[in-house]
PDB file of N, CA and C in Angstrom:
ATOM      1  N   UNK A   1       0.849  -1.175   0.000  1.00  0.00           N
ATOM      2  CA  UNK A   1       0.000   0.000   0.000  1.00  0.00           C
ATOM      3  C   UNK A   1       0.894   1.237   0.000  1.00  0.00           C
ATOM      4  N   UNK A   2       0.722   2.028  -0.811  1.00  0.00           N
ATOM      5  CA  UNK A   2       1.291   3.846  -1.094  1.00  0.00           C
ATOM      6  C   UNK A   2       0.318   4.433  -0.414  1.00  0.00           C
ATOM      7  N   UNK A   3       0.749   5.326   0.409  1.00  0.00           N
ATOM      8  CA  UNK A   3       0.322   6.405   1.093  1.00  0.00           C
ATOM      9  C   UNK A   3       1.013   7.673   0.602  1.00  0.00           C
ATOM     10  N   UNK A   4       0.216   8.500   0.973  1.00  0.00           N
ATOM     11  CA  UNK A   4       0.452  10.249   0.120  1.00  0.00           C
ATOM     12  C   UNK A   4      -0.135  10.835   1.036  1.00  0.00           C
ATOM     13  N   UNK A   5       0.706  11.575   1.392  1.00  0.00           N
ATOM     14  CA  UNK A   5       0.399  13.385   2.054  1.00  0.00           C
ATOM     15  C   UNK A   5       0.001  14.363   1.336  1.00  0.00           C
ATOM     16  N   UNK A   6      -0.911  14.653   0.757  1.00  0.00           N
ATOM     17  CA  UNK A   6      -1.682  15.790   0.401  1.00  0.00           C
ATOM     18  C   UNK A   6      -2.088  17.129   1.017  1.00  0.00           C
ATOM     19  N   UNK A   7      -0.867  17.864   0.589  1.00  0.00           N
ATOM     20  CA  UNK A   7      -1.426  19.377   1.317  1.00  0.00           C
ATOM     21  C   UNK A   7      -2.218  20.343   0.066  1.00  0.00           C
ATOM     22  N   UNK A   8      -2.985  20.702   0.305  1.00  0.00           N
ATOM     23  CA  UNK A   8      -4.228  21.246  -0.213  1.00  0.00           C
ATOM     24  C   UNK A   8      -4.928  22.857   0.025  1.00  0.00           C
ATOM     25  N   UNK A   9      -4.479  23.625  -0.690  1.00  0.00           N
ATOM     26  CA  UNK A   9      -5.262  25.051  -1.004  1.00  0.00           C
ATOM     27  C   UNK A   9      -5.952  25.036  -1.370  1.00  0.00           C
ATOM     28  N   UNK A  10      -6.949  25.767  -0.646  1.00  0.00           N
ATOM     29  CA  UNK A  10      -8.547  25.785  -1.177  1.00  0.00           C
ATOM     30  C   UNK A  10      -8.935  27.230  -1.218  1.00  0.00           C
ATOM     31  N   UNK A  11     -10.129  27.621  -1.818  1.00  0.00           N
ATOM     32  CA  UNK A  11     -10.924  28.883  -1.522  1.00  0.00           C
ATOM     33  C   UNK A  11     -11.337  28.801   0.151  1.00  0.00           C
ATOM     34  N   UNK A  12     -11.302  29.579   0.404  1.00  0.00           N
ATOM     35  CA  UNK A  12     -11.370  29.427   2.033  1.00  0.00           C
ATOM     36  C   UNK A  12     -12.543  29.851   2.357  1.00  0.00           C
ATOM     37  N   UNK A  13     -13.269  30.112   1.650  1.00  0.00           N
ATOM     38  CA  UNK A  13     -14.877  30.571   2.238  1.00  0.00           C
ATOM     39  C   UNK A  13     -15.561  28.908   1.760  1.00  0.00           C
ATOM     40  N   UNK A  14     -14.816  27.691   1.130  1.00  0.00           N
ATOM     41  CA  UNK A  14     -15.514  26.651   0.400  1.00  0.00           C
ATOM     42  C   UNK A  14     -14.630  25.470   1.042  1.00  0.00           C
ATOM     43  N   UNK A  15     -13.971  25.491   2.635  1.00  0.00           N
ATOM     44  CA  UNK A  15     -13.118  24.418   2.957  1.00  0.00           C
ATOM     45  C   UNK A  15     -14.132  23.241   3.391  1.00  0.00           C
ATOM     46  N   UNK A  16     -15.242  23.782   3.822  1.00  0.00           N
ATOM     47  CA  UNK A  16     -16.024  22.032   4.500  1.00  0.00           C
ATOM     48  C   UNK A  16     -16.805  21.474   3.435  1.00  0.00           C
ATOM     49  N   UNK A  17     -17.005  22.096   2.687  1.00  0.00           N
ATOM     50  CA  UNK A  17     -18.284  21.579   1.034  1.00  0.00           C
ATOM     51  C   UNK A  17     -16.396  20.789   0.183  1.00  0.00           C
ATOM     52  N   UNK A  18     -15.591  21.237  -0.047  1.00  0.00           N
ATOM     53  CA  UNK A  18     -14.256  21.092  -0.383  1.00  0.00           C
ATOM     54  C   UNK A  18     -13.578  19.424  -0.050  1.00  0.00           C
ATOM     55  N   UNK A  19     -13.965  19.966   1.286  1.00  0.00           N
ATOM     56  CA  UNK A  19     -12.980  18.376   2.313  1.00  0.00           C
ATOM     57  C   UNK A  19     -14.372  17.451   2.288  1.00  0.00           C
ATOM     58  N   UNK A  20     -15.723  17.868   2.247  1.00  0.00           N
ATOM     59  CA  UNK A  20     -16.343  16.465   2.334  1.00  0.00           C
ATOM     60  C   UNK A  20     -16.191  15.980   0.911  1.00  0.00           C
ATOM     61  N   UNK A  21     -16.034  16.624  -0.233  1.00  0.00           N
ATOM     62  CA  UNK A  21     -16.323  16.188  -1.336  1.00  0.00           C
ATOM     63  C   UNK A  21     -14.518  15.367  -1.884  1.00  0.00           C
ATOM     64  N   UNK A  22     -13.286  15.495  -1.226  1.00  0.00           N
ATOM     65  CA  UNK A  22     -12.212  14.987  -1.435  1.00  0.00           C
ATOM     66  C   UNK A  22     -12.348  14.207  -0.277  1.00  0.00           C
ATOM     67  N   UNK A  23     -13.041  13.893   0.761  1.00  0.00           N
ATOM     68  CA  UNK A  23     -13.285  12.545   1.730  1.00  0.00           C
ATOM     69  C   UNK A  23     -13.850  11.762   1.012  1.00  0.00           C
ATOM     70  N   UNK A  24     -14.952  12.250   0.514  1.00  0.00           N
ATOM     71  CA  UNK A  24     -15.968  11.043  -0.662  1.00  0.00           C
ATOM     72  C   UNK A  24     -14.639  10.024  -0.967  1.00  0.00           C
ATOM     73  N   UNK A  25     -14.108  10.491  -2.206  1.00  0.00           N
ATOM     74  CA  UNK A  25     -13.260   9.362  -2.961  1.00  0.00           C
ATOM     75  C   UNK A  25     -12.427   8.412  -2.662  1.00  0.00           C
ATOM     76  N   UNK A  26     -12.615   7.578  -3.410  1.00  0.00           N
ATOM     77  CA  UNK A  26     -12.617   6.020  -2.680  1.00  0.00           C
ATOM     78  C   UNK A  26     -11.063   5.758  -2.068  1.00  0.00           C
ATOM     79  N   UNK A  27     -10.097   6.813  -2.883  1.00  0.00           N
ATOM     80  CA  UNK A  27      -8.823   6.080  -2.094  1.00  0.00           C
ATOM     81  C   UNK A  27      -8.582   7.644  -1.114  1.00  0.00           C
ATOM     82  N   UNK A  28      -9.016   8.227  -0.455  1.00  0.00           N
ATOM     83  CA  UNK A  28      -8.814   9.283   0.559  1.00  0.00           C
ATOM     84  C   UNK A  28      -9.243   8.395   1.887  1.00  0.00           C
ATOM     85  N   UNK A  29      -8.783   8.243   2.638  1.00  0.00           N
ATOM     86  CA  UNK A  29      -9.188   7.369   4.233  1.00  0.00           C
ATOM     87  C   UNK A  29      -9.499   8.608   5.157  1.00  0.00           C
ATOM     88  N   UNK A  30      -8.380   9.748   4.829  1.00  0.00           N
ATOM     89  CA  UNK A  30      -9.026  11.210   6.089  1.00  0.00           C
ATOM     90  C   UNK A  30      -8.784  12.265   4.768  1.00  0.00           C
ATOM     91  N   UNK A  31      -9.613  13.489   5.838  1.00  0.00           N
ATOM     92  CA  UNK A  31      -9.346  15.087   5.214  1.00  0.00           C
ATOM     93  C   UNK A  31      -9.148  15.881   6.848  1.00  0.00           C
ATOM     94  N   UNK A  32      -7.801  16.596   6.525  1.00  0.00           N
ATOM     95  CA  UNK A  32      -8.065  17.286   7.670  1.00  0.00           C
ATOM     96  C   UNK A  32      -8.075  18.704   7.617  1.00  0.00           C
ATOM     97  N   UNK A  33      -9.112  19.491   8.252  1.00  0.00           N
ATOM     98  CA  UNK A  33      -8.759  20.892   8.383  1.00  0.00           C
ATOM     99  C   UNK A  33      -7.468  21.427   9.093  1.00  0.00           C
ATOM    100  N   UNK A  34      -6.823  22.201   8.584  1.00  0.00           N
ATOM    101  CA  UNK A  34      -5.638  22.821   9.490  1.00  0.00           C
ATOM    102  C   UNK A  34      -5.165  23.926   9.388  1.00  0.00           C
ATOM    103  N   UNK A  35      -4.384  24.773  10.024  1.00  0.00           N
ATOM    104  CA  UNK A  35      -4.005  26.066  10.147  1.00  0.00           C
ATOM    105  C   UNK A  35      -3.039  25.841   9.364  1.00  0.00           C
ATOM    106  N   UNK A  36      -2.117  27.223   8.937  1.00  0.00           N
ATOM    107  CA  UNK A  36      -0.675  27.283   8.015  1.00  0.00           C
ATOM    108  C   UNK A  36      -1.285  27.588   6.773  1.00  0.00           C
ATOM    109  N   UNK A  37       0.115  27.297   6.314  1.00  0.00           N
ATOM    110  CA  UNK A  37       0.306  27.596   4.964  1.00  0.00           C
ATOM    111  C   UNK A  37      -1.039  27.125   3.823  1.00  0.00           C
ATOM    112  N   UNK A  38      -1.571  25.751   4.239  1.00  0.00           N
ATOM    113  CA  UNK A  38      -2.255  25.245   3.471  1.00  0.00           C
ATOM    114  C   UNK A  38      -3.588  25.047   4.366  1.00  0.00           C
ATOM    115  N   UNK A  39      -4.791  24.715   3.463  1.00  0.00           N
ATOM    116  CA  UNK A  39      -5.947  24.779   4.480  1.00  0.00           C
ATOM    117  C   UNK A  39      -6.758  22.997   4.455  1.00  0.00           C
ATOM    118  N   UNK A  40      -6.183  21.981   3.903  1.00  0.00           N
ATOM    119  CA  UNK A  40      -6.874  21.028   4.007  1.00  0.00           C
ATOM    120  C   UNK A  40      -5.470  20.158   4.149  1.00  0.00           C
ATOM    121  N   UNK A  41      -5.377  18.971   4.728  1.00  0.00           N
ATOM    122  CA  UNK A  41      -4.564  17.916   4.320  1.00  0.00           C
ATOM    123  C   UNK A  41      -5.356  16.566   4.281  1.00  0.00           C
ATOM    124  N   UNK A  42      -4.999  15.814   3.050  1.00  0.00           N
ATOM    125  CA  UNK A  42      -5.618  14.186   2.715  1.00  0.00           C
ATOM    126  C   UNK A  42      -4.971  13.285   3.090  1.00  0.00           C
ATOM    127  N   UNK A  43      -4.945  12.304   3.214  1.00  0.00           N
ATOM    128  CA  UNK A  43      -4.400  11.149   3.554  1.00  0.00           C
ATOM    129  C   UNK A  43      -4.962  10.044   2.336  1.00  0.00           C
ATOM    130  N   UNK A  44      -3.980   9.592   1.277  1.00  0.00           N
ATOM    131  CA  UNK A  44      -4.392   8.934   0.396  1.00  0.00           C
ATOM    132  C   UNK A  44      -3.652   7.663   0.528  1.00  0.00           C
ATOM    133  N   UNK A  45      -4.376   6.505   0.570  1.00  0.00           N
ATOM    134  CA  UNK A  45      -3.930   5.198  -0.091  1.00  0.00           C
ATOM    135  C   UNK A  45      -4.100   4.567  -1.109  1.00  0.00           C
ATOM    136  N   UNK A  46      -3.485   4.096  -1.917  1.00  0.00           N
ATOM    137  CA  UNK A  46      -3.527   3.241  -2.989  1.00  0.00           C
ATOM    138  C   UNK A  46      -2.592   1.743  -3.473  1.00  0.00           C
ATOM    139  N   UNK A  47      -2.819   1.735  -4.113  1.00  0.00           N
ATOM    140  CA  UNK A  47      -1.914   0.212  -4.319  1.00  0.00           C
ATOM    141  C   UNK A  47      -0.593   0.689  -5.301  1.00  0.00           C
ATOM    142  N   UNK A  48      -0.910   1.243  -6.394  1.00  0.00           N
ATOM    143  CA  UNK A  48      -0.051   1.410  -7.278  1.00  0.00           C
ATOM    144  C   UNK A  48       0.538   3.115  -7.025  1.00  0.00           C
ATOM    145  N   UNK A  49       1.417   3.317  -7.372  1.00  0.00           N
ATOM    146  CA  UNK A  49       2.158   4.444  -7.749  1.00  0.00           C
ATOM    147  C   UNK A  49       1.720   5.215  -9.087  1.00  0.00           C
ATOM    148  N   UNK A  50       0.951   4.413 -10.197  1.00  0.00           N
ATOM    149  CA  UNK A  50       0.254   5.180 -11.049  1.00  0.00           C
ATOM    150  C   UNK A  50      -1.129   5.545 -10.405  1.00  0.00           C
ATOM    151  N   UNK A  51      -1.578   5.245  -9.425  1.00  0.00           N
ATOM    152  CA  UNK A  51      -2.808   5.310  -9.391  1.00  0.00           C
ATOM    153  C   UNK A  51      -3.195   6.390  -8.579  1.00  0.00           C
ATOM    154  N   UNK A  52      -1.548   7.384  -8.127  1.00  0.00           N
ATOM    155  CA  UNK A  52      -1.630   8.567  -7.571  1.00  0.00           C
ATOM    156  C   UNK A  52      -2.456   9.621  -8.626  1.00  0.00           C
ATOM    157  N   UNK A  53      -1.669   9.323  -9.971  1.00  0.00           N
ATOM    158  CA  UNK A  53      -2.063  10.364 -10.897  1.00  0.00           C
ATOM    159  C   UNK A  53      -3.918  10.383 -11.132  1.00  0.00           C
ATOM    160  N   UNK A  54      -4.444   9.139 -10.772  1.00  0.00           N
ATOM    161  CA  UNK A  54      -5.513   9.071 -11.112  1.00  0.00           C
ATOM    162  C   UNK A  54      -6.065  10.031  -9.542  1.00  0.00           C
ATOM    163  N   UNK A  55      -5.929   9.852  -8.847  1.00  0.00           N
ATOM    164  CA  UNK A  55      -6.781  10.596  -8.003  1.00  0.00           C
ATOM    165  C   UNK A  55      -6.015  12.021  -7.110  1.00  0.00           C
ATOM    166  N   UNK A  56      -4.785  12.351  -7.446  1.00  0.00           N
ATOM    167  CA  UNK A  56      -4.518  13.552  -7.138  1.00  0.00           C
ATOM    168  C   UNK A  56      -4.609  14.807  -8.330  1.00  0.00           C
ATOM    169  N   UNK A  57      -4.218  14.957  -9.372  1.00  0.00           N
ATOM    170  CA  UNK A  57      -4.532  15.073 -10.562  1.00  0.00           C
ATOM    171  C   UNK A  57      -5.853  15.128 -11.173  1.00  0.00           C
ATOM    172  N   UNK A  58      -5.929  13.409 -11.134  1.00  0.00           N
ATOM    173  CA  UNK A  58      -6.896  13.701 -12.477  1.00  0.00           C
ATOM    174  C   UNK A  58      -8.426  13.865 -11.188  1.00  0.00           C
ATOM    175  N   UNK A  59      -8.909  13.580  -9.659  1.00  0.00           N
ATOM    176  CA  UNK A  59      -9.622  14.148  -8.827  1.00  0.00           C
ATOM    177  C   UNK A  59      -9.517  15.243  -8.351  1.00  0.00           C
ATOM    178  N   UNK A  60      -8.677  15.240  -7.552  1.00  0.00           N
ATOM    179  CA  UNK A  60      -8.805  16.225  -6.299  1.00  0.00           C
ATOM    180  C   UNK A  60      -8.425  17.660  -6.809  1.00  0.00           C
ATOM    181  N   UNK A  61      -7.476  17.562  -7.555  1.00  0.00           N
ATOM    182  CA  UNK A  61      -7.014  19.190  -8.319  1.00  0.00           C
ATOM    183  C   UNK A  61      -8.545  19.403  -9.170  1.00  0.00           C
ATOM    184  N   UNK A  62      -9.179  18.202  -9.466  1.00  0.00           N
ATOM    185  CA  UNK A  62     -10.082  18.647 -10.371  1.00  0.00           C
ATOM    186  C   UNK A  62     -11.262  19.011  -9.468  1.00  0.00           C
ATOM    187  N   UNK A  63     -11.567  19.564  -8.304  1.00  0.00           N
ATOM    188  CA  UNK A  63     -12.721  19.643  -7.467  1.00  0.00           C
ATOM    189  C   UNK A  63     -12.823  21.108  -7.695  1.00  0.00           C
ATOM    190  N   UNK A  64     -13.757  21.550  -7.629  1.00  0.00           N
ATOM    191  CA  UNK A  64     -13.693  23.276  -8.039  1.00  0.00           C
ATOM    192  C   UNK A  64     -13.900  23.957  -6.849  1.00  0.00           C
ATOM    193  N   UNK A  65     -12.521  24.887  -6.487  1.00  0.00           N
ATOM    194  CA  UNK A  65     -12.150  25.724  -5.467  1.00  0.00           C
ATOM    195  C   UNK A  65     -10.994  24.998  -4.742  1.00  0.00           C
ATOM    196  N   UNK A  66     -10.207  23.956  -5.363  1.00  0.00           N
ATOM    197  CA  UNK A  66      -9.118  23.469  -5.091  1.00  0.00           C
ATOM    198  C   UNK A  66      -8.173  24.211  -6.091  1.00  0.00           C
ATOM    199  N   UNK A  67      -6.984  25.447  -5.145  1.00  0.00           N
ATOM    200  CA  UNK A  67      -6.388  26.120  -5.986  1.00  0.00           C
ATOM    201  C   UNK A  67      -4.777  25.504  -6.298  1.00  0.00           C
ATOM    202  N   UNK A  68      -4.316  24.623  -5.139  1.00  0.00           N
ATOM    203  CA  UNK A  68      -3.346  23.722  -5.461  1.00  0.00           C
ATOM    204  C   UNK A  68      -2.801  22.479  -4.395  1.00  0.00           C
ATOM    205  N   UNK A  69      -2.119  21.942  -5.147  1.00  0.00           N
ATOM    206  CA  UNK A  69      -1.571  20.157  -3.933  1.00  0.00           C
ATOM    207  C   UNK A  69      -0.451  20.576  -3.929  1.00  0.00           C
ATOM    208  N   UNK A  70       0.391  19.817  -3.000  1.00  0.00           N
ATOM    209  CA  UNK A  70       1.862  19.545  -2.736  1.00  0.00           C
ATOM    210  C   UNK A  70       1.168  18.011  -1.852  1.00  0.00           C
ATOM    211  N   UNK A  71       2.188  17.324  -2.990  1.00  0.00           N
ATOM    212  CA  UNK A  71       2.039  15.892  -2.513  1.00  0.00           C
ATOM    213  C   UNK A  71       3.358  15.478  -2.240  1.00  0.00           C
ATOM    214  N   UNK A  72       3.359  14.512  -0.829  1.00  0.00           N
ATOM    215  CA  UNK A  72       4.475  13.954  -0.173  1.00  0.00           C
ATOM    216  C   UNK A  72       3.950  12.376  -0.359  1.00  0.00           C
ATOM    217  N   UNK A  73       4.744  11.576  -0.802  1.00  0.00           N
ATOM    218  CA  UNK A  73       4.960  10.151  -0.993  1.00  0.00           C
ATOM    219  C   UNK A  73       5.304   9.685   0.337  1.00  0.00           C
ATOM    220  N   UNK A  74       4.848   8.702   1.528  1.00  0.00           N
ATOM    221  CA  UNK A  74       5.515   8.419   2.607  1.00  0.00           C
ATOM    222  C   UNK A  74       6.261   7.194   2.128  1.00  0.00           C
ATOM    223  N   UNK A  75       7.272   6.817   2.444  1.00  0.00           N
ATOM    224  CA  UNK A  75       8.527   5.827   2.353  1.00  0.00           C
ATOM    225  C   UNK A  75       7.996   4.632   3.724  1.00  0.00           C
ATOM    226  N   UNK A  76       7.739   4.895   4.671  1.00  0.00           N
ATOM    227  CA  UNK A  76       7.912   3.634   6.223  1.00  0.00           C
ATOM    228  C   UNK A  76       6.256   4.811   6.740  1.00  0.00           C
ATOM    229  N   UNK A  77       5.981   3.459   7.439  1.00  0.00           N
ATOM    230  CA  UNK A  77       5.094   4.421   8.459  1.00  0.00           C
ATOM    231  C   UNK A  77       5.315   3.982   9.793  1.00  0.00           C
ATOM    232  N   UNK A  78       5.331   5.052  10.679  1.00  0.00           N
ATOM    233  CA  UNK A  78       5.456   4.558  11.784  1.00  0.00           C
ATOM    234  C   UNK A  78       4.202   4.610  12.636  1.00  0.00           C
ATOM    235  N   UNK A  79       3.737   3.702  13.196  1.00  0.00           N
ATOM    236  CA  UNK A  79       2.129   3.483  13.882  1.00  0.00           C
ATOM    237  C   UNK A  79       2.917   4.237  15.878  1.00  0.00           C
ATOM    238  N   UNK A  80       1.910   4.739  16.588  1.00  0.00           N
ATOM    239  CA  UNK A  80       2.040   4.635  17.905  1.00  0.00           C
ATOM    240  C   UNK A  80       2.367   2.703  18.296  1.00  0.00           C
ATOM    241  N   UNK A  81       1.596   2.266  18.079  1.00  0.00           N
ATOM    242  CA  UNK A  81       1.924   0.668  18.155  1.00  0.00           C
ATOM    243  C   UNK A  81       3.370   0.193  18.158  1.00  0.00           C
ATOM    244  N   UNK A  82       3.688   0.325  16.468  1.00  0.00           N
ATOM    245  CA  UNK A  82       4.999  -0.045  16.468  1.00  0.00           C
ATOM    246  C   UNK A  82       6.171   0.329  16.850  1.00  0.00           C
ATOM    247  N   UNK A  83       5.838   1.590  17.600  1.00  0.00           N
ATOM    248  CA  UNK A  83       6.811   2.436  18.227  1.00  0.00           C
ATOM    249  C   UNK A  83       6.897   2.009  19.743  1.00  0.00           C
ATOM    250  N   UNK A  84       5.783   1.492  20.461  1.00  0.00           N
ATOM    251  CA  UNK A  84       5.810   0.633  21.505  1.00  0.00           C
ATOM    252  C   UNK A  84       6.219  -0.509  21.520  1.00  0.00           C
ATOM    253  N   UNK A  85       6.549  -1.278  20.439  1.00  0.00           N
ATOM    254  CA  UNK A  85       6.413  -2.490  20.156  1.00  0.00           C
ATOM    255  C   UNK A  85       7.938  -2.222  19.849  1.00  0.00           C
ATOM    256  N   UNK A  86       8.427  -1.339  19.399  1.00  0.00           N
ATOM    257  CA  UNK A  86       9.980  -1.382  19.263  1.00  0.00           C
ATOM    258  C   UNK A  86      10.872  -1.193  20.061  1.00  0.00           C
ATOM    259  N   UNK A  87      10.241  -0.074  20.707  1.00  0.00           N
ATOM    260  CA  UNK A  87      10.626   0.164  22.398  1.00  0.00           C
ATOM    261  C   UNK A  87      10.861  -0.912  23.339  1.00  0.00           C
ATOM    262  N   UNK A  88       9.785  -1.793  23.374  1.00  0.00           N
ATOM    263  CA  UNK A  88       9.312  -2.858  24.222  1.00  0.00           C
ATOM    264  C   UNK A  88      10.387  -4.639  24.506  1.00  0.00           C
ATOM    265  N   UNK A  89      11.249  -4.249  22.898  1.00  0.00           N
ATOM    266  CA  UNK A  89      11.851  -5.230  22.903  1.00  0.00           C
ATOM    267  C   UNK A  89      12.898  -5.674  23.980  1.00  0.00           C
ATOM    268  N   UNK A  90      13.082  -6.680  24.560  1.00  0.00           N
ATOM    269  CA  UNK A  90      14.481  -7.146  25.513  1.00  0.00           C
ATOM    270  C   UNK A  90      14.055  -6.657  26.871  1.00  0.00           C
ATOM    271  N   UNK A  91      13.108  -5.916  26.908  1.00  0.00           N
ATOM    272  CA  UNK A  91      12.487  -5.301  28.247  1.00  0.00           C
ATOM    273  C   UNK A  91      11.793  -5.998  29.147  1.00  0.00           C
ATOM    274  N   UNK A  92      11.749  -7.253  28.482  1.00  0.00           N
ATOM    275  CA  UNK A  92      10.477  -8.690  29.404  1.00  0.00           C
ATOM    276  C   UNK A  92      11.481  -9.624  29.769  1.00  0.00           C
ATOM    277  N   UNK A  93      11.992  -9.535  31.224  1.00  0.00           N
ATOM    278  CA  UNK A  93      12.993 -10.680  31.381  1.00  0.00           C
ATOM    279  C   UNK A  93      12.253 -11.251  32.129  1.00  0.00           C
TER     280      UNK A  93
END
């Protein structure tokens, strides 16, 4: 599974009609509102690496009052879990 960081400029009088309508699509799992530079961030999964173009691109840029993306590719993810779980090792004598 590919995961993508989607930071997202929007018209700012159109961010909650905006983020429910880029939550809809089938490979977005979250939308979050946030302060800064940018006013929405996505959380996208997919299987393939082409299949970014299909829904950052050829969707989400295409939603009207989406003025631009900056997409980050994640490489590892790290869960709270596995960060306990890594911690945790050699620690059970």
């Amino acid at each position: 599974m590919i995961t993508a960081i989607v930071l997202i400029k929007t018209s700012v009088d159109r961010i909650p009609e905006i983020a429910e309508q880029i939550a809809a699509l089938e490979s977005v799992s979250e939308v979050f509102s946030v302060t800064g530079t940018y006013d929405l961030i996505a959380m996208v999964r997919v299987r393939q690496h082409e299949d970014l173009a299909d829904v950052i691109p050829g969707r989400i840029s295409k939603i009207p009052g989406v003025e631009a993306t900056d997409t980050h590719v994640a490489f590892r993810t790290y869960s709270q879990h596995d960060l306990e779980a890594a911690f945790s090792i050699g620690l059970d004598n």
